[in-house]
N, C-alpha and C. Protein backbone atom coordinates (compact mmCIF):
# COMPACT_ATOMS: atom_id res chain seq x y z
N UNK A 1 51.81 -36.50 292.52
CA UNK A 1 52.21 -35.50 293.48
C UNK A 1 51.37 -35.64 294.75
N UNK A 2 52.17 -35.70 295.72
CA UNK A 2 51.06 -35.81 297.02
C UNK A 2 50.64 -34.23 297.64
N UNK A 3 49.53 -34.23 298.20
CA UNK A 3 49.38 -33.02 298.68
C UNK A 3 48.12 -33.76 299.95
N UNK A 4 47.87 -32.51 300.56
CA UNK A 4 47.23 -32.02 302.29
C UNK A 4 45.56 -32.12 301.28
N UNK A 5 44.43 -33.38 301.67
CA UNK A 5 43.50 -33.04 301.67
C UNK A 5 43.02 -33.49 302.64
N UNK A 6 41.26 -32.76 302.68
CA UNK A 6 40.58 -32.93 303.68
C UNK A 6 40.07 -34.45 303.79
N UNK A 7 39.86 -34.93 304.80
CA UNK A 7 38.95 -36.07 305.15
C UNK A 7 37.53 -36.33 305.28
N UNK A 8 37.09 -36.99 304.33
CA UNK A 8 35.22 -36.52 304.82
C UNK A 8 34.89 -38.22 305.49
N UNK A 9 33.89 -38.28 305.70
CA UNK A 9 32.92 -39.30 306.70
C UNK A 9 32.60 -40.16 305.37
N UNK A 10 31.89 -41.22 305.39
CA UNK A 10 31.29 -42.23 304.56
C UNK A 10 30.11 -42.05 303.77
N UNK A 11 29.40 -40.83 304.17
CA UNK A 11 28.41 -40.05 303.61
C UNK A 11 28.84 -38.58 302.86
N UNK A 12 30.09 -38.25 302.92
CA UNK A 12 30.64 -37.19 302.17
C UNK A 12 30.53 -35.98 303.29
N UNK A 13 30.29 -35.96 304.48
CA UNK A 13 30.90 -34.62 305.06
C UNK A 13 32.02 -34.60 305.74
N UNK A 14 32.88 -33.33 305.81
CA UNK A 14 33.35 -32.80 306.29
C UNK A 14 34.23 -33.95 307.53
N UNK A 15 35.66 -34.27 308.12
CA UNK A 15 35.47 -34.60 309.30
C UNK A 15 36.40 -33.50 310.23
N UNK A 16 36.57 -32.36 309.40
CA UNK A 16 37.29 -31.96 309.85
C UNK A 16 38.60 -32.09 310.11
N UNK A 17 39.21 -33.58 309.45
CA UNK A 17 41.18 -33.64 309.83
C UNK A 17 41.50 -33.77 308.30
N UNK A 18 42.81 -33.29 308.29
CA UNK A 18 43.51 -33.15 306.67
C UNK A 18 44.35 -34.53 306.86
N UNK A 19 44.88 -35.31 305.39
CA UNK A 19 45.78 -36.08 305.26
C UNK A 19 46.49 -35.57 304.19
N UNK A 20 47.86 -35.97 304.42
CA UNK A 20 48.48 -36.47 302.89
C UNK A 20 47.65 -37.35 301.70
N UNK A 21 47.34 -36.71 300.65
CA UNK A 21 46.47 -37.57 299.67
C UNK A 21 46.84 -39.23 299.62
N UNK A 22 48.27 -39.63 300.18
CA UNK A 22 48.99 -41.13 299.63
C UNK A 22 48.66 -41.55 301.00
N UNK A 23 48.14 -40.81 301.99
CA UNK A 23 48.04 -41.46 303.81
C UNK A 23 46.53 -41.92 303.34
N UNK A 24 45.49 -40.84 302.88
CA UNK A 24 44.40 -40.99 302.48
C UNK A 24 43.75 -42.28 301.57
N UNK A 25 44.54 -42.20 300.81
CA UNK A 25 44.90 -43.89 299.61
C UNK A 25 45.18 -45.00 300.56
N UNK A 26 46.07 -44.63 300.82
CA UNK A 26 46.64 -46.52 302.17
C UNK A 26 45.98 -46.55 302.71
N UNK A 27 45.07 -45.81 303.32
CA UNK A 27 43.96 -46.21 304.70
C UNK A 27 42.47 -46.16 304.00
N UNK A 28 42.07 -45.44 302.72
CA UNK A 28 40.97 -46.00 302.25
C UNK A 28 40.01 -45.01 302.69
N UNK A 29 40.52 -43.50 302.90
CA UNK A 29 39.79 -42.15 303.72
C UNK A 29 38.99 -41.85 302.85
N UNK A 30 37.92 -41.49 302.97
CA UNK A 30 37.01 -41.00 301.77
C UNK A 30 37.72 -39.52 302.04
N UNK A 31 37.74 -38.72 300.42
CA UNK A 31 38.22 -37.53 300.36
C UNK A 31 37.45 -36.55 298.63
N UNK A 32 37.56 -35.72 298.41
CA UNK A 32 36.76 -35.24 297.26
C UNK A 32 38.04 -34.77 296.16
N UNK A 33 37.10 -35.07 295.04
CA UNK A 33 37.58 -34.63 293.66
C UNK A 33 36.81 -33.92 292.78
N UNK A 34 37.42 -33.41 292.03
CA UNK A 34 36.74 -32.31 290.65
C UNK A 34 36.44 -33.41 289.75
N UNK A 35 35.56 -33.70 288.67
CA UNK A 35 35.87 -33.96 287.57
C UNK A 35 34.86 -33.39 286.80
N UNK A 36 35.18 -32.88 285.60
CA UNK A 36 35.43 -31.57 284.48
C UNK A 36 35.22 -32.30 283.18
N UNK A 37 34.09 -32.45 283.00
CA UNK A 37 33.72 -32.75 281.51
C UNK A 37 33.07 -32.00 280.32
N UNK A 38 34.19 -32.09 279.32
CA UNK A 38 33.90 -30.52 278.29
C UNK A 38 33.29 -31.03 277.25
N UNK A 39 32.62 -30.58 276.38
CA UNK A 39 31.47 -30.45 275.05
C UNK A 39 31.24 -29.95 274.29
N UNK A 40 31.38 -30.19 273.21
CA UNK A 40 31.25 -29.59 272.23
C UNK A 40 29.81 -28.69 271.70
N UNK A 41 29.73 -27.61 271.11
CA UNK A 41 27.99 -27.54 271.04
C UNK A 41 28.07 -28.34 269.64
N UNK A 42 28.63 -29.01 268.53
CA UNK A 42 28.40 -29.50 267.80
C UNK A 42 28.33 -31.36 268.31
N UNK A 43 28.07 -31.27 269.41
CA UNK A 43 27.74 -32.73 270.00
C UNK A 43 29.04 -33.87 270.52
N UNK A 44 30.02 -33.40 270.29
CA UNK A 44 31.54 -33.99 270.82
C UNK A 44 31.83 -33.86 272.31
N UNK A 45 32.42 -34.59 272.78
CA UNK A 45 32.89 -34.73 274.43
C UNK A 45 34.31 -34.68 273.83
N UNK A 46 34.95 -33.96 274.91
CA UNK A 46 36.39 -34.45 275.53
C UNK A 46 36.85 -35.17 276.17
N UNK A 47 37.82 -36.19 275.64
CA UNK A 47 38.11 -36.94 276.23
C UNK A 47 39.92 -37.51 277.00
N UNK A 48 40.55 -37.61 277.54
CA UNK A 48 41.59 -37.45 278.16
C UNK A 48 42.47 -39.12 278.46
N UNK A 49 43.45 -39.50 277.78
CA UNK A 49 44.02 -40.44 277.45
C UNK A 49 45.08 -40.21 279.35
N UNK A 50 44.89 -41.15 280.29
CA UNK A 50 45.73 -40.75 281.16
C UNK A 50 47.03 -41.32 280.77
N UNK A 51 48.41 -40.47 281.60
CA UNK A 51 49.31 -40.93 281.40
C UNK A 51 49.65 -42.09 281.77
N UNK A 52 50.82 -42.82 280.79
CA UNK A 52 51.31 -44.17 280.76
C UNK A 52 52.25 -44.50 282.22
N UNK A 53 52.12 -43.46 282.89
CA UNK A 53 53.02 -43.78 284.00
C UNK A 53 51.94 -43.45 285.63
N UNK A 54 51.10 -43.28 284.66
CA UNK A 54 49.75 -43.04 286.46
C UNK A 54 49.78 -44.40 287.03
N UNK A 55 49.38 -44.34 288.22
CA UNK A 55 49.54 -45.37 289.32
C UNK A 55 48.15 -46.44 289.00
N UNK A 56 47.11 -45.85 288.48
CA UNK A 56 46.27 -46.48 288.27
C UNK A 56 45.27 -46.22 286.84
N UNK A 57 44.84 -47.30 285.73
CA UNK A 57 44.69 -47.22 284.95
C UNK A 57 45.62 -46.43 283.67
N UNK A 58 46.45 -46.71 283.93
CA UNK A 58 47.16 -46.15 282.49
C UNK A 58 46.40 -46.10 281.41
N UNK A 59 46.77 -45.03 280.71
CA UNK A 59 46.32 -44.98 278.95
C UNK A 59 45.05 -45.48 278.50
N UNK A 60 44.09 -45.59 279.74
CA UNK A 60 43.13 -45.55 279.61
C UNK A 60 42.33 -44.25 279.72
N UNK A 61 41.11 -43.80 278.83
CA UNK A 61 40.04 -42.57 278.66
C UNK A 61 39.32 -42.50 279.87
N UNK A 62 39.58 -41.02 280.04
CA UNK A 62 38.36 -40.82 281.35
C UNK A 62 38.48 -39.25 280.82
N UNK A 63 37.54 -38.80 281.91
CA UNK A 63 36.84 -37.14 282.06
C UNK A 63 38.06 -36.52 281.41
N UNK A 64 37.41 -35.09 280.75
CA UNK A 64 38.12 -34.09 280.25
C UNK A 64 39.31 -33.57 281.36
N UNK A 65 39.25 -33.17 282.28
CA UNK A 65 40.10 -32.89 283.41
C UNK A 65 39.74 -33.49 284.82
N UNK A 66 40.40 -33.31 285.81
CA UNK A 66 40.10 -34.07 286.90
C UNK A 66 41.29 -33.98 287.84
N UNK A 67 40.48 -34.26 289.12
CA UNK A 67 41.90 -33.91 290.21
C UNK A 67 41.07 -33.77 291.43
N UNK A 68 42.30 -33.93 292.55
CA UNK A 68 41.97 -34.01 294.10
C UNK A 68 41.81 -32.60 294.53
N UNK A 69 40.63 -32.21 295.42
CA UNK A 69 40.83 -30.82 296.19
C UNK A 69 41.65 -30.92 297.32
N UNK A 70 42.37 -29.96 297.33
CA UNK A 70 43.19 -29.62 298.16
C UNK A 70 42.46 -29.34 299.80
N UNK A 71 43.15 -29.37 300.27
CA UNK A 71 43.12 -29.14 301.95
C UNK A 71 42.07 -27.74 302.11
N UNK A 72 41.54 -27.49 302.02
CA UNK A 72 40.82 -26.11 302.31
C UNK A 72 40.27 -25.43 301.33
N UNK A 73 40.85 -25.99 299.72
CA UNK A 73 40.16 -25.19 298.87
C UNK A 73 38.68 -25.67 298.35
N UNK A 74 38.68 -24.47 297.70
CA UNK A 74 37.07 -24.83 297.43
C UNK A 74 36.92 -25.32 296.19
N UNK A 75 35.24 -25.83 296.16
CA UNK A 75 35.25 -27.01 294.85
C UNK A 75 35.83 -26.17 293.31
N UNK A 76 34.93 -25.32 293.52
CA UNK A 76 35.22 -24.34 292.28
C UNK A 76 36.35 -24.12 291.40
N UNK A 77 37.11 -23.70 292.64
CA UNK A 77 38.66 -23.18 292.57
C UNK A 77 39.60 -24.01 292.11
N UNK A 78 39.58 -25.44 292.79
CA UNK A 78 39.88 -26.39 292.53
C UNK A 78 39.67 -27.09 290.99
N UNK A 79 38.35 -27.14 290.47
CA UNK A 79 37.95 -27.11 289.15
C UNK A 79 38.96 -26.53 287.98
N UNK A 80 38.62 -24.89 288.47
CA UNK A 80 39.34 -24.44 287.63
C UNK A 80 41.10 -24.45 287.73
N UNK A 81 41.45 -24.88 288.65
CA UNK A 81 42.99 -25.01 288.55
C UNK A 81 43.25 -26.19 288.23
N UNK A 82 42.48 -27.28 288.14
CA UNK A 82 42.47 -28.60 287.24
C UNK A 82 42.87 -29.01 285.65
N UNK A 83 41.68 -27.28 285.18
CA UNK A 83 41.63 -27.69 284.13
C UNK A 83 42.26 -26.97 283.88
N UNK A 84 42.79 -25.76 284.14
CA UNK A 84 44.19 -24.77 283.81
C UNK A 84 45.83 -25.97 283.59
N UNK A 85 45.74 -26.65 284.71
CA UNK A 85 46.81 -27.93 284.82
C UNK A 85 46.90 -28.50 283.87
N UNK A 86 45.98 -29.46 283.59
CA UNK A 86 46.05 -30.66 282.57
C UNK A 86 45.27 -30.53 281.25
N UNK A 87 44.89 -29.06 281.05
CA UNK A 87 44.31 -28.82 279.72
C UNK A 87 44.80 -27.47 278.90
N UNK A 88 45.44 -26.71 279.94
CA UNK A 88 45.79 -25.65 279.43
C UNK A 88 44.95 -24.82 279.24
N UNK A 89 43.37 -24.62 279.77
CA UNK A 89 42.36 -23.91 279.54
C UNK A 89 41.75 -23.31 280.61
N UNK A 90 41.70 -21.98 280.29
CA UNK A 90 41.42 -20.74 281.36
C UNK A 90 39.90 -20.94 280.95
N UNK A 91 39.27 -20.82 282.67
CA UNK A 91 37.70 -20.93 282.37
C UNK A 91 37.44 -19.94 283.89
N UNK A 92 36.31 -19.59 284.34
CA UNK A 92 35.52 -19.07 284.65
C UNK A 92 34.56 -19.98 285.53
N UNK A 93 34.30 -19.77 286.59
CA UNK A 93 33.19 -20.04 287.55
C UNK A 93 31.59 -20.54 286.67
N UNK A 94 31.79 -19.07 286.25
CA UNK A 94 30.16 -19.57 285.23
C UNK A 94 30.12 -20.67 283.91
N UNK A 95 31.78 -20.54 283.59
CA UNK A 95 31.28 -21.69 282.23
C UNK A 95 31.17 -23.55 283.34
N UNK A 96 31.07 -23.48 284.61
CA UNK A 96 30.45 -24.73 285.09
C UNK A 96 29.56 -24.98 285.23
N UNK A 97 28.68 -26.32 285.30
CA UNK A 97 27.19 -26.26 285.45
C UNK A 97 27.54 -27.71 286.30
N UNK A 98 27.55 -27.53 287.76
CA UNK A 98 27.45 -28.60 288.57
C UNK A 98 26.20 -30.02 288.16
N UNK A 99 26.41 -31.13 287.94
CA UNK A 99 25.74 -32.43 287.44
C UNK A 99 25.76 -33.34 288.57
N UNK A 100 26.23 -33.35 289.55
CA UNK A 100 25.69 -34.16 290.97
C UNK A 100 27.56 -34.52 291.62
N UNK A 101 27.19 -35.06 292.60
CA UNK A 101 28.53 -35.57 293.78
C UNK A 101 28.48 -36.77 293.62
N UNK A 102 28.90 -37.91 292.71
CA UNK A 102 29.18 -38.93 292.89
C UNK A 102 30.27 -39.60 294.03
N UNK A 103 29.83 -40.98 294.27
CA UNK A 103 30.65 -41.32 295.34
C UNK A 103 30.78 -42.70 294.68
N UNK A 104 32.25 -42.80 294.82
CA UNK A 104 33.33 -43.98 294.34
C UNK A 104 34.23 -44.52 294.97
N UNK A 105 33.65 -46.06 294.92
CA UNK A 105 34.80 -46.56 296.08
C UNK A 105 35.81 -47.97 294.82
N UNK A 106 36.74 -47.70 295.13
CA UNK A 106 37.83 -48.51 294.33
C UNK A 106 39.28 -48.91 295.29
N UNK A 107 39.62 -50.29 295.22
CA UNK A 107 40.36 -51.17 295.70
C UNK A 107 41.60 -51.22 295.06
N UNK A 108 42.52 -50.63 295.01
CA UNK A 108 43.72 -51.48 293.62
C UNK A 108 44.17 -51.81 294.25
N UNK A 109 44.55 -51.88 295.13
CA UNK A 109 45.61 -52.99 295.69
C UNK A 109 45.75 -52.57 297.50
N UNK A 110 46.39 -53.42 298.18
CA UNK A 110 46.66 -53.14 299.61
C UNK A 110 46.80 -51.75 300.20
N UNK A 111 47.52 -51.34 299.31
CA UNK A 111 48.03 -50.01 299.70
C UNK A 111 47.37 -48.89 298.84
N UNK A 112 46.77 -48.61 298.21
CA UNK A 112 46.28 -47.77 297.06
C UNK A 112 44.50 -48.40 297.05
N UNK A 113 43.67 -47.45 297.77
CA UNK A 113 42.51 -47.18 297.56
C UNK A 113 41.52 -46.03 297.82
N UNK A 114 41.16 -45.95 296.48
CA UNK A 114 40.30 -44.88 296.28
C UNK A 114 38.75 -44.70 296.48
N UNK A 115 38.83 -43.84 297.54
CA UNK A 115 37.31 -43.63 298.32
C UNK A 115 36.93 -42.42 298.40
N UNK A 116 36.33 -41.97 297.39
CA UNK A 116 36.10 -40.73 296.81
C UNK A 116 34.85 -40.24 296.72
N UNK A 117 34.59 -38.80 297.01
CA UNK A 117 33.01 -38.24 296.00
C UNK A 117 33.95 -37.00 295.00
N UNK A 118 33.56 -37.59 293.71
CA UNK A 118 33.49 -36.70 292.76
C UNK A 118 32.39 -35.77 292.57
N UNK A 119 32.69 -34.48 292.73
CA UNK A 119 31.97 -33.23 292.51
C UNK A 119 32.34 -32.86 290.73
N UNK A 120 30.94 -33.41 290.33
CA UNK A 120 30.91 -33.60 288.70
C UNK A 120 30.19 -32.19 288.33
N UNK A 121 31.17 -31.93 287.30
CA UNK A 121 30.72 -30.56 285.87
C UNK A 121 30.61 -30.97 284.48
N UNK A 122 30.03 -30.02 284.00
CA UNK A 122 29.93 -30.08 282.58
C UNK A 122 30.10 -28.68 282.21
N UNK A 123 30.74 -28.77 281.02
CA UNK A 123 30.89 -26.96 280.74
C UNK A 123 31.37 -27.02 279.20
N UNK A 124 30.89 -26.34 278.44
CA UNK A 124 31.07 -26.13 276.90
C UNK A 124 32.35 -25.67 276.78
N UNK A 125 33.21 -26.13 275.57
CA UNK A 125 34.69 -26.27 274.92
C UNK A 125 34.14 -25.54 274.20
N UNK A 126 34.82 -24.07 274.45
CA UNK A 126 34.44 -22.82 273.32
C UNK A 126 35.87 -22.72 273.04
N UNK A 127 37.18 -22.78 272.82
CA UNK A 127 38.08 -22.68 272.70
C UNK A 127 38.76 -23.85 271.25
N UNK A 128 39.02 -23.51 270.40
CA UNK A 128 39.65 -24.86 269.65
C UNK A 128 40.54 -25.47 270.16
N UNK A 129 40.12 -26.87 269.68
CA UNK A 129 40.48 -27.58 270.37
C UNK A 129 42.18 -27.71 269.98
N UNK A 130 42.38 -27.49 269.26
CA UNK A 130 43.93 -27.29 269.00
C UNK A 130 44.63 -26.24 269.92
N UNK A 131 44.15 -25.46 270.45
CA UNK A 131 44.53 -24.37 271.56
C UNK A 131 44.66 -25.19 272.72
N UNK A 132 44.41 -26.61 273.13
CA UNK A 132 44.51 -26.99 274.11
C UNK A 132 46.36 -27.48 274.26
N UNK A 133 46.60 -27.76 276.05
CA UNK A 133 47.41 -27.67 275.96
C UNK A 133 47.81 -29.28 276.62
N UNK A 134 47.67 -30.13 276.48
CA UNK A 134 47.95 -31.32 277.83
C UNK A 134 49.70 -30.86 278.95
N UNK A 135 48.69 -31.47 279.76
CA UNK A 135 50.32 -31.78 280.71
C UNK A 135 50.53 -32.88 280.64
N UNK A 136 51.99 -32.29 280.40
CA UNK A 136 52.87 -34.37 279.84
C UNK A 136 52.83 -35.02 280.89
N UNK A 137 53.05 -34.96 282.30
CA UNK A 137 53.04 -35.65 283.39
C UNK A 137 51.77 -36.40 283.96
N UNK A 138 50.70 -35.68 283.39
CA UNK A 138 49.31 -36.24 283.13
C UNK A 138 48.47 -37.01 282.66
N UNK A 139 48.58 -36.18 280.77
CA UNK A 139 48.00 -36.65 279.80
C UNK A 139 48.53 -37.08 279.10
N UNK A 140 48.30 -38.39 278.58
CA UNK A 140 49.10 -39.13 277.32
C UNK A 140 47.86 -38.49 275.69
N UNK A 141 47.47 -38.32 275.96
CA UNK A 141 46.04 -37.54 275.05
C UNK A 141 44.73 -37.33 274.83
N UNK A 142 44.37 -36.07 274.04
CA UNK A 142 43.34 -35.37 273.85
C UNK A 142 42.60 -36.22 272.95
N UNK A 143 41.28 -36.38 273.10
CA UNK A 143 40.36 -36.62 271.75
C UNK A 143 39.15 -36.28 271.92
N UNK A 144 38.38 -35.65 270.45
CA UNK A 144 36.85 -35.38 270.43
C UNK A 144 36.26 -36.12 269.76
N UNK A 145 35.26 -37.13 270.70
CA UNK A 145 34.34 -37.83 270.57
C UNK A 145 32.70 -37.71 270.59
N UNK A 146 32.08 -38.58 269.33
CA UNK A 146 31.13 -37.29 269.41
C UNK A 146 30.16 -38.61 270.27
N UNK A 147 28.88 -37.26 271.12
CA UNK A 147 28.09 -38.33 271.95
C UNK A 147 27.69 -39.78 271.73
N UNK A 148 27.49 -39.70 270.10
CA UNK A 148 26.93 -41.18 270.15
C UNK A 148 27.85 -42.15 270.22
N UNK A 149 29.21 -41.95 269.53
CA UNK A 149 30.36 -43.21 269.98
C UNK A 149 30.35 -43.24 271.18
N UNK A 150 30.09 -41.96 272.27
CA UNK A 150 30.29 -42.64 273.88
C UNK A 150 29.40 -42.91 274.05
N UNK A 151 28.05 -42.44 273.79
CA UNK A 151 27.10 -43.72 274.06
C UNK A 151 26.94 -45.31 273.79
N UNK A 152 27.78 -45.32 272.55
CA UNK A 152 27.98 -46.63 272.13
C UNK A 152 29.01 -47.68 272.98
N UNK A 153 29.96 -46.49 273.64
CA UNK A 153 31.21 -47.08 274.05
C UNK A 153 30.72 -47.39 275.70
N UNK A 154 29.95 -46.69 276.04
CA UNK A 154 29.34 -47.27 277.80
C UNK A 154 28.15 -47.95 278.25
N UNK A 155 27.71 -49.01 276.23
CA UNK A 155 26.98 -49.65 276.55
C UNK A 155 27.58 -51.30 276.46
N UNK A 156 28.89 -50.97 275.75
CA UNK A 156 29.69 -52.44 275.38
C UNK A 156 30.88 -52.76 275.94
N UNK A 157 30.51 -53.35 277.44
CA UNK A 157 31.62 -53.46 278.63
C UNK A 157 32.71 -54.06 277.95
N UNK A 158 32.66 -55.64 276.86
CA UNK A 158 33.82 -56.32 276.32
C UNK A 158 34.80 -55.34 275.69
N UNK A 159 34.40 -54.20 275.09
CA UNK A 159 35.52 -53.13 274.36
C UNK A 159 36.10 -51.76 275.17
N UNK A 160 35.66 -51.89 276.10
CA UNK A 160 35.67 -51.03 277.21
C UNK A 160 36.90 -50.11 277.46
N UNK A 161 37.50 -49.17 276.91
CA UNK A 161 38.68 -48.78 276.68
C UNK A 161 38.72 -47.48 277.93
N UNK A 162 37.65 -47.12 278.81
CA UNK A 162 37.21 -46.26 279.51
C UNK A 162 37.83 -46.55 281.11
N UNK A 163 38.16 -45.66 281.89
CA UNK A 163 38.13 -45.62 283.51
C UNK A 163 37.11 -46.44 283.60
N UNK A 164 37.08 -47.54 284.54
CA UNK A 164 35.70 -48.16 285.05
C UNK A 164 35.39 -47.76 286.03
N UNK A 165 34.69 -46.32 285.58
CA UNK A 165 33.44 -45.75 287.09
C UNK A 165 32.19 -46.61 286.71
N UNK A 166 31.46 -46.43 287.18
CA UNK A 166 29.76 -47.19 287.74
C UNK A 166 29.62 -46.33 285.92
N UNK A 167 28.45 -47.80 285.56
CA UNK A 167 27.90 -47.27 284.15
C UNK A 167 26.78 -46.51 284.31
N UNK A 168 26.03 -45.97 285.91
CA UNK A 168 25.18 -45.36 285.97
C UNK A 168 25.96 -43.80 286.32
N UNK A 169 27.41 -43.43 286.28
CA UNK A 169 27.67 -42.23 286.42
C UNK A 169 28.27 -41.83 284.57
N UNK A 170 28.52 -42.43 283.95
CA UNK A 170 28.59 -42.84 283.04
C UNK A 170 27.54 -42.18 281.68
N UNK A 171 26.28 -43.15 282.78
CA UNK A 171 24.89 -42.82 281.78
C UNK A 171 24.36 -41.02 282.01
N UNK A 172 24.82 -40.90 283.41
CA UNK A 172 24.13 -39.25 283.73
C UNK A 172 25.22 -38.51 282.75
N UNK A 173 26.48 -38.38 282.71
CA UNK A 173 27.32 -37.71 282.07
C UNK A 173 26.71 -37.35 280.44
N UNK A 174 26.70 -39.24 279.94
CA UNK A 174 25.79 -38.98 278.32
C UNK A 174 24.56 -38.25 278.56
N UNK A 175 23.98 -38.30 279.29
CA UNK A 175 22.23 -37.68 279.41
C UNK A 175 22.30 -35.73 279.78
N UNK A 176 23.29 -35.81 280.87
CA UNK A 176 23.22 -33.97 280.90
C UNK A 176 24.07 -33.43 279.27
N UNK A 177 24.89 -33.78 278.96
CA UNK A 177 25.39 -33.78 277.60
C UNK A 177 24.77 -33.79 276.66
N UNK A 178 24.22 -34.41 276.01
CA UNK A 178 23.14 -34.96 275.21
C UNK A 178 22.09 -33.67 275.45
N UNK A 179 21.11 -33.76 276.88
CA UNK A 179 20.61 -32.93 276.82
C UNK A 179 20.94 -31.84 276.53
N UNK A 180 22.33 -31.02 277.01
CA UNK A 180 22.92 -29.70 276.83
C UNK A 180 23.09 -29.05 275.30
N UNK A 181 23.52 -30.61 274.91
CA UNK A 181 23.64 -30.03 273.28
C UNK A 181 22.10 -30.23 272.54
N UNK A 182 21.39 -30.93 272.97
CA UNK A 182 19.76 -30.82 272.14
C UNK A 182 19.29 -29.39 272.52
N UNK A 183 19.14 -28.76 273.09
CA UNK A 183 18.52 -27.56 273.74
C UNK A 183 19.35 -26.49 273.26
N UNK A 184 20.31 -26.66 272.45
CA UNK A 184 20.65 -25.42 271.98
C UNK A 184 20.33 -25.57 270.39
């Protein structure tokens, strides 16, 4: 779906002009995203099978939810209408715990590139997980994985069944996780 986002600079601010998200892609605009990674307190991540018909990486695992901010909205808001979208799960401002602004730059092809800062969360899956809901246009599927298979799985590039973001955004995700669930 295309929609009106903002344009930021090469350092992630602001430039003040909106694009069409697909004008933004062809020209290679840096622009911001949510991504929404949920946890189990018994030590499991969520994990999100994208759909077989996405433009890039099919049916490959990445973040629990995820998505472009819109033209004016805010990170938050955006978050939570992400994960309302493609998970079916009503959350709250406070169940987020902001984990840093990554910035990602990706090439697929002439026309399609992604130049992004992801505004990264973490937030506890208090809900069963059978209550979840995927969107078919989205998600090809749900799975709970517990930390140490993804630790195992983002240290062995040859089996690599994952989105290929940087293995150092990767490693912070296992580490605030990890930590989140040791401390309770």
């Amino acid at each position: 779906m295309d929609e009106l986002i903002d344009i930021l600079d090469a350092d992630g601010n602001m430039t003040n002009t909106t694009a069409m998200k697909s004008e933004a892609h062809k020209n290679g605009w840096f622009h911001q995203t949510v991504h929404i990674w949920f946890y189990t307190s018994d030590g499991k991540i969520l994990m999100q099978q994208r759909g077989k018909e996405k433009d890039v990486y099919p049916l490959l695992w990445d973040v629990s939810a995820a998505g472009h901010i819109g033209a004016g909205e805010s990170i938050i808001t955006s978050a939570i209408r992400e994960v309302q979208e493609e998970i079916g799960l009503h959350i709250s401002p406070s169940d987020l715990k902001k984990i840093g602004v990554f910035k990602s730059i990706h090439n697929h092809s002439e026309t399609l590139k992604d130049y992004e800062f992801h505004h990264t969360f973490i937030a506890e899956l208090k809900s069963p997980f059978s209550s979840l809901k995927k969107q078919e246009s989205e998600v090809e599927s749900l799975e709970l994985v517990s930390i140490k298979q993804f630790g195992k799985a983002i240290k062995n590039i040859s089996t690599f069944k994952y989105v290929p973001h940087e293995i150092s955004y990767y490693k912070n995700i296992y580490r605030e996780i990890s930590n989140r669930v040791n401390s309770k």
